[in-house]
N, C-alpha and C. Protein backbone atom coordinates (compact mmCIF):
# COMPACT_ATOMS: atom_id res chain seq x y z
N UNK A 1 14.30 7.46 23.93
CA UNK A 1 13.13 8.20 24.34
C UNK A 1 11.98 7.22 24.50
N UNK A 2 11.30 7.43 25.64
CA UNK A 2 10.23 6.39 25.99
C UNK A 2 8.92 6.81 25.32
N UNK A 3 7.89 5.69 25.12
CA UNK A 3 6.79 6.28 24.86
C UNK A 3 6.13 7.12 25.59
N UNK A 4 5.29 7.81 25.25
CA UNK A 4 4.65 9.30 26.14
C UNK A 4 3.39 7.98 26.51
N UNK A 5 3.24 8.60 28.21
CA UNK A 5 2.07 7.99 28.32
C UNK A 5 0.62 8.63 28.33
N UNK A 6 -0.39 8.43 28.33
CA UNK A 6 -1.72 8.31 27.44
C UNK A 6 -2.44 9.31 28.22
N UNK A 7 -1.71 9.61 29.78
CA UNK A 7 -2.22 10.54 30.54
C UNK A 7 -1.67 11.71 30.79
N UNK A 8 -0.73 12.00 29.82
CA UNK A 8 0.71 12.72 30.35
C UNK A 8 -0.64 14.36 29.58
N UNK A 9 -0.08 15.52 29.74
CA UNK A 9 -0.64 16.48 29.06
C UNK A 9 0.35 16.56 27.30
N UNK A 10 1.27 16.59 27.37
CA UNK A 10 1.78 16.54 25.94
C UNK A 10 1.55 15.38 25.14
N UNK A 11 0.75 14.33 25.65
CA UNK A 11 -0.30 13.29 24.75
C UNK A 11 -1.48 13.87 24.21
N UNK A 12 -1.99 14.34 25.56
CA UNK A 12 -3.31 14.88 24.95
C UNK A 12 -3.31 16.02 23.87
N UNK A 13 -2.16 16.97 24.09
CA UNK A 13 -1.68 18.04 23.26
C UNK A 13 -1.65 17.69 21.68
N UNK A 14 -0.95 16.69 21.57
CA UNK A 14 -0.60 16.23 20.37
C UNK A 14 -1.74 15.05 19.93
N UNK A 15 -2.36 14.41 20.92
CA UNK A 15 -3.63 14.24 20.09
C UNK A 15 -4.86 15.11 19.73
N UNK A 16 -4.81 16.31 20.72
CA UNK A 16 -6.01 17.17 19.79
C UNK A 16 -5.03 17.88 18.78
N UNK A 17 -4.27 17.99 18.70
CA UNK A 17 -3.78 18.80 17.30
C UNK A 17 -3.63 17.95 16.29
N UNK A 18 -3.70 16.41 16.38
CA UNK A 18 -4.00 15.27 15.04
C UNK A 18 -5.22 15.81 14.96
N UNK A 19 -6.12 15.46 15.93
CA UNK A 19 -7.44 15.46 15.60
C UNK A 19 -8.23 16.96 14.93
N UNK A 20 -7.38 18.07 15.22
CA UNK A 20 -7.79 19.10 14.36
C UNK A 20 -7.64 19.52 12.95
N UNK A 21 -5.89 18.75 12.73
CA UNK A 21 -5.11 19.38 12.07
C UNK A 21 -4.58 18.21 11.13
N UNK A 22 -5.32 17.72 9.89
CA UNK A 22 -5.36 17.21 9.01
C UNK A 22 -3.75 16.55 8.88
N UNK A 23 -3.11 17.99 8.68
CA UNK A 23 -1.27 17.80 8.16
C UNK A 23 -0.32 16.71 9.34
N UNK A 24 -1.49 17.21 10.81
CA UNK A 24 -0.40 16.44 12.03
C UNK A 24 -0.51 15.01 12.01
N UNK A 25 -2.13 14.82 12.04
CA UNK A 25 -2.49 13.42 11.75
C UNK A 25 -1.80 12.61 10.69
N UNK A 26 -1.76 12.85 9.42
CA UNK A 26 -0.59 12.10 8.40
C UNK A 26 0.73 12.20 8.74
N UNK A 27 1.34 13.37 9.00
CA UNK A 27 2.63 13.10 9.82
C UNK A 27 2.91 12.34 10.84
N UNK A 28 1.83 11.93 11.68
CA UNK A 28 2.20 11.23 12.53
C UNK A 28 2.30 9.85 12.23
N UNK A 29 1.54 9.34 10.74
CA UNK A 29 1.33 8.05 10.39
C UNK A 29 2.82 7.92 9.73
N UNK A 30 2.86 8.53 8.59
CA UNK A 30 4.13 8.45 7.66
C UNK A 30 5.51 9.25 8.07
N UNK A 31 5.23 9.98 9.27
CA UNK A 31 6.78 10.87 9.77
C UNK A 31 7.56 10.17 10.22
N UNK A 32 8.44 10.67 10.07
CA UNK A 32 10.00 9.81 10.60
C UNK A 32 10.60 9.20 9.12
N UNK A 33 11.89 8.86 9.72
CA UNK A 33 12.53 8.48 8.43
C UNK A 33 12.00 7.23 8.26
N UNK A 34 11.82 5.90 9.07
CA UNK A 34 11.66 4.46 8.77
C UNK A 34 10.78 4.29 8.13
N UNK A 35 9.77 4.98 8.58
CA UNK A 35 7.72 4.90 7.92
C UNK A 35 7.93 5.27 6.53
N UNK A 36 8.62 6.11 6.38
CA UNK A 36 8.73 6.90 4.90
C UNK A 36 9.01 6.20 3.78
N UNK A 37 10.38 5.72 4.12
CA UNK A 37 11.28 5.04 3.72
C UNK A 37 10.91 3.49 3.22
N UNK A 38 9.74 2.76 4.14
CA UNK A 38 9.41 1.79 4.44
C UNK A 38 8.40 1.68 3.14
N UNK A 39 7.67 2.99 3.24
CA UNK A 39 6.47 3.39 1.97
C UNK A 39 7.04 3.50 1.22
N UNK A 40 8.46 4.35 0.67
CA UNK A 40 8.60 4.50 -0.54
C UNK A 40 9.22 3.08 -1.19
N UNK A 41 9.80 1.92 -0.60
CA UNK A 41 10.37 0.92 -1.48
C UNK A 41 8.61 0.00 -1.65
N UNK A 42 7.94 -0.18 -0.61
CA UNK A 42 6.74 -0.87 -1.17
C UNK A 42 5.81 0.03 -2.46
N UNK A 43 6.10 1.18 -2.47
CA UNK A 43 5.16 1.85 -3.61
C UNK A 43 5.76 0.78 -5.43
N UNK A 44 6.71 0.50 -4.94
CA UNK A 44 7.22 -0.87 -6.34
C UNK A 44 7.06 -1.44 -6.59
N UNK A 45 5.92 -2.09 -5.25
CA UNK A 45 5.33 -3.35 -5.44
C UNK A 45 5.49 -4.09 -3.84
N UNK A 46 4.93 -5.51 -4.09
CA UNK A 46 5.20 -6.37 -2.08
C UNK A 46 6.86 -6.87 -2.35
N UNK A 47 6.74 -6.87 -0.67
CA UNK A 47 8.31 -7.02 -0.60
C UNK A 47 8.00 -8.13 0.74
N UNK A 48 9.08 -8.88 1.08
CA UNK A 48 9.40 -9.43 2.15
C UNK A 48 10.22 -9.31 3.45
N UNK A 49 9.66 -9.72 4.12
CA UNK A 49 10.64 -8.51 5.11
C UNK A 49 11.98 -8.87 5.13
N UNK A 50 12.80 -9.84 4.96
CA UNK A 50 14.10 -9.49 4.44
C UNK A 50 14.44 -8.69 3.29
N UNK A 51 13.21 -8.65 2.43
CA UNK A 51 13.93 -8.04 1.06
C UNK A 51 13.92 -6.66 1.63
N UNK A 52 12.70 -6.13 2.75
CA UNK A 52 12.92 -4.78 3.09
C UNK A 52 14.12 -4.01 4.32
N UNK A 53 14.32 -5.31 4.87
CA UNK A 53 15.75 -5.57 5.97
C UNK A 53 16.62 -5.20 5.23
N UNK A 54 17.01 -6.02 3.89
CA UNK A 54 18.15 -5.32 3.24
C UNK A 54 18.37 -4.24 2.15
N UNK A 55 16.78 -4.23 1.91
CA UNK A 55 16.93 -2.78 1.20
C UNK A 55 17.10 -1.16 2.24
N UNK A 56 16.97 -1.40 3.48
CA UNK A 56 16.72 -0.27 4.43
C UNK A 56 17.97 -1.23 5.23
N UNK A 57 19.25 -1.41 5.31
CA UNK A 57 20.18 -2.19 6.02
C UNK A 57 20.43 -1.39 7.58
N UNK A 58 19.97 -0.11 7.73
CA UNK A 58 20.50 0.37 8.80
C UNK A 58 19.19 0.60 9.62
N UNK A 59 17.99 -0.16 9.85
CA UNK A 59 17.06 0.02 10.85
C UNK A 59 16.92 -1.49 11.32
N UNK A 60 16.48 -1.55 12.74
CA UNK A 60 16.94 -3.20 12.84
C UNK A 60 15.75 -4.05 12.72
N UNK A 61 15.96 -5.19 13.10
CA UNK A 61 14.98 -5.68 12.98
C UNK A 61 13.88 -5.51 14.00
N UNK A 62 13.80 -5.51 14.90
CA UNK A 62 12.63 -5.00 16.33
C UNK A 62 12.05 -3.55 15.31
N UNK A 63 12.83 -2.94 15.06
CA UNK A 63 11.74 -1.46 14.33
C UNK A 63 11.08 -1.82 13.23
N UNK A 64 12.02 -2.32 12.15
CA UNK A 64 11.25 -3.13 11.20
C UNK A 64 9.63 -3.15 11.39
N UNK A 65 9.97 -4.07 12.48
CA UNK A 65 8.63 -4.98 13.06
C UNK A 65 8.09 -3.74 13.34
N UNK A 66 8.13 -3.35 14.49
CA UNK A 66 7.02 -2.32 14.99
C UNK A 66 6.80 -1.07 13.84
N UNK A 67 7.52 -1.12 13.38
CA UNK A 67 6.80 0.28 11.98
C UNK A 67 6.04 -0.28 10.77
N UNK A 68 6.19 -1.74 10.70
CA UNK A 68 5.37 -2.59 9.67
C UNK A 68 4.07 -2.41 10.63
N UNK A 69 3.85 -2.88 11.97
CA UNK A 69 2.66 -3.43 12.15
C UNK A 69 1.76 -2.13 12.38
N UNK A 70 2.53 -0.35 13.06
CA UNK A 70 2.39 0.59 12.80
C UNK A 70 1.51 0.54 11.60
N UNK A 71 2.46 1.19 10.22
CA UNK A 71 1.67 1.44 8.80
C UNK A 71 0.68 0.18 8.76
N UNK A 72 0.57 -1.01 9.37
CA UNK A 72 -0.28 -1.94 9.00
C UNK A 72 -1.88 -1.47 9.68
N UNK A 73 -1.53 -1.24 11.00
CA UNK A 73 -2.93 -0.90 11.82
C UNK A 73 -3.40 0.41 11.40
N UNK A 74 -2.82 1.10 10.56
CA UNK A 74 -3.39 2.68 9.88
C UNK A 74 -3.82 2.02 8.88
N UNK A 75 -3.80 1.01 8.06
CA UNK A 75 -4.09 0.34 6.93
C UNK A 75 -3.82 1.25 5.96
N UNK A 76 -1.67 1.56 6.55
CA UNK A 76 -1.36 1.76 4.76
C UNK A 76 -0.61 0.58 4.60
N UNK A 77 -0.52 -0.56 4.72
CA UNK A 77 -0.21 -1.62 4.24
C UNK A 77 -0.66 -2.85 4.71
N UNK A 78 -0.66 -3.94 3.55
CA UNK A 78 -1.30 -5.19 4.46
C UNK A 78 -0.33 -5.94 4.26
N UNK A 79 -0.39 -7.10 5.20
CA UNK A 79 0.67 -8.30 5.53
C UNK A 79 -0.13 -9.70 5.28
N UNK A 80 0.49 -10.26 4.31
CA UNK A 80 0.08 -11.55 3.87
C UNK A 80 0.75 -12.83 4.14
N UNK A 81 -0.40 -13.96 4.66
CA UNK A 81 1.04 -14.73 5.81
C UNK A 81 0.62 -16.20 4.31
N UNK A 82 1.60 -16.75 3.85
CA UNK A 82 1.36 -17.70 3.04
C UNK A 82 1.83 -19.18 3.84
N UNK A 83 0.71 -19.91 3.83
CA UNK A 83 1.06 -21.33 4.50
C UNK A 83 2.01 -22.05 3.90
N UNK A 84 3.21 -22.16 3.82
CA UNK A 84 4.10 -22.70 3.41
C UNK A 84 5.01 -22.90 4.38
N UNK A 85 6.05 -24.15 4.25
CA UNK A 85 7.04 -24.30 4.78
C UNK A 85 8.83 -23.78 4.10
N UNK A 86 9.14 -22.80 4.64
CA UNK A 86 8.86 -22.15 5.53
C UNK A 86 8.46 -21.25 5.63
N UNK A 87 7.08 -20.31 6.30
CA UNK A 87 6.16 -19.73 6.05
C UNK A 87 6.56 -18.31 5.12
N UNK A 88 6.39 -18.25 4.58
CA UNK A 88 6.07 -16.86 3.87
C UNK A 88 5.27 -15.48 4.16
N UNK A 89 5.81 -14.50 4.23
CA UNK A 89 4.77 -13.08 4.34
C UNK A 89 5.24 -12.17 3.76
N UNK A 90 4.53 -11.80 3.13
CA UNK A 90 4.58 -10.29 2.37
C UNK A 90 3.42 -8.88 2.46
N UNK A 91 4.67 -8.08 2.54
CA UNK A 91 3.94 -6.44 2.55
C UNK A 91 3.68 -6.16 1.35
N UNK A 92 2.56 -5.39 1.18
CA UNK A 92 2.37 -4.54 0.03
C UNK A 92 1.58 -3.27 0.57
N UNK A 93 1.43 -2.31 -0.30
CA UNK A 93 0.96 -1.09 0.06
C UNK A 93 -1.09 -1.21 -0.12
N UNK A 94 -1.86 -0.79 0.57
CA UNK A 94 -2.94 -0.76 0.40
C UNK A 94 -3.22 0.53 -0.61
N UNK A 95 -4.72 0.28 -1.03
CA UNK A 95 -5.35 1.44 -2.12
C UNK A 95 -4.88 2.58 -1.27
N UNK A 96 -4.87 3.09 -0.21
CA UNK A 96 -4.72 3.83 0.52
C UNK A 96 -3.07 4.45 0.67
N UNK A 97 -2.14 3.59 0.82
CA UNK A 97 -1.27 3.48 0.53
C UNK A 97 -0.87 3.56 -0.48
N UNK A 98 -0.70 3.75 -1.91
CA UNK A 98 -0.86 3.94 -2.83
C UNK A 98 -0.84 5.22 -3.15
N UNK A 99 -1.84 5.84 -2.53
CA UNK A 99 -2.12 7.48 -2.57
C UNK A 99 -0.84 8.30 -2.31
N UNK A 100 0.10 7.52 -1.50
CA UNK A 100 1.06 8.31 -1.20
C UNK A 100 2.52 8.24 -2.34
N UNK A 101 2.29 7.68 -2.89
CA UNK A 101 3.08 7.49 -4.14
C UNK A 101 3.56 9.27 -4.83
N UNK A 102 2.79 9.85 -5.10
CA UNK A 102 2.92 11.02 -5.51
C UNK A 102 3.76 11.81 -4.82
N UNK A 103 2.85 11.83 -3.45
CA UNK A 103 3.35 12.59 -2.11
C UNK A 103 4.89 12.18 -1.47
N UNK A 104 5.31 11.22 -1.33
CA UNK A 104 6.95 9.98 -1.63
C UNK A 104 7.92 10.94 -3.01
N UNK A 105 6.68 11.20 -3.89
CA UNK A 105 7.47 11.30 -4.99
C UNK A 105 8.16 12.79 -5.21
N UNK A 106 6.95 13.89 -4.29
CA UNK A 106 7.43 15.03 -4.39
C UNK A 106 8.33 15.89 -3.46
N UNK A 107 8.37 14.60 -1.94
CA UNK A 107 9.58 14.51 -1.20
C UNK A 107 10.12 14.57 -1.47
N UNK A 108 10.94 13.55 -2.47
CA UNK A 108 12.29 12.98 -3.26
C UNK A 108 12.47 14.26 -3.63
N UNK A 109 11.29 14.65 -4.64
CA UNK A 109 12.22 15.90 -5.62
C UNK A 109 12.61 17.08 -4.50
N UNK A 110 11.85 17.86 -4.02
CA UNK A 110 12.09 18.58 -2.52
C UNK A 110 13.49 18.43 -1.94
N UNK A 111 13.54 17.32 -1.83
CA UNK A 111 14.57 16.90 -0.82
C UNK A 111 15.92 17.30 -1.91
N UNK A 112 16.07 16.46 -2.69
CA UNK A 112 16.85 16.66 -3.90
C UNK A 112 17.22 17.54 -4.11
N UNK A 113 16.37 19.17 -3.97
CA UNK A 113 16.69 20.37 -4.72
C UNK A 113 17.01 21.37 -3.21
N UNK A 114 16.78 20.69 -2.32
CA UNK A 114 17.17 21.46 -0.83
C UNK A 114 17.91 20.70 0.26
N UNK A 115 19.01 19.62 0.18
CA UNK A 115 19.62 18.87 0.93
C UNK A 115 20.91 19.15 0.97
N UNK A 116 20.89 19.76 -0.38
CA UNK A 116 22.36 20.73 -0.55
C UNK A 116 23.11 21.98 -0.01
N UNK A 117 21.39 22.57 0.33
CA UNK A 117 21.72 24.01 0.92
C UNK A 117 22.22 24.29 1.82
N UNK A 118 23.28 25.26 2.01
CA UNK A 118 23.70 25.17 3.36
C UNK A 118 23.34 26.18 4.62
N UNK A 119 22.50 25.69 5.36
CA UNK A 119 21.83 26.34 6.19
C UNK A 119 23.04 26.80 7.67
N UNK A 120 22.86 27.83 7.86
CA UNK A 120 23.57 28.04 8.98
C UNK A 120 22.79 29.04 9.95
């Protein structure tokens, strides 16, 4: 699926309903499985992006990237580049980021107590 472009009417749709609607706007930052997923192993602390490559083994590396720099430009996480050979960078979650710790946490349980059910 391609990106929607910026003039299409179901852009604009879905940006005035962020912009109204508190719940759409955060979903759109943290929805999807990768973003989520991505938040809940940094809520442990910074990670590197291999350590998060192989803790999340089934998203590749190109998404990786673009859902790091994603949560990065919402500033729920920052990226730290260390001058070293060979260079170093690490994610960690911002104060902001952080906040969602709870919200991560009451997913889990949610999910946990309704993943079982069998919906038909």
């Amino acid at each position: 699926m391609g990106k929607i472009k910026e003039t299409s009417t179901h852009f604009e749709n879905k940006k005035m309903l962020a912009d109204e609607c508190s719940e759409v706007y955060a979903a759109g930052i943290i929805g999807g499985q990768w973003s989520l997923v991505i938040c809940s192993w940094l809520t442990n602390g910074k990670m590197r992006f291999g350590e998060l490559k192989k803790a999340i083994p089934n998203i590749t590396e190109r998404m990786l990237t673009m859902q790091l720099r994603k949560l990065e430009k919402h500033r729920i996480l920052t990226r730290t580049v260390y001058a070293e050979v060979p260079p170093r960078v690490e994610y960690e979650l911002t104060e902001i980021g952080y906040e969602l710790k709870p919200i991560i946490t009451q997913l889990e349980q949610w999910g946990e107590r309704h993943k079982n059910l069998d919906i038909k």
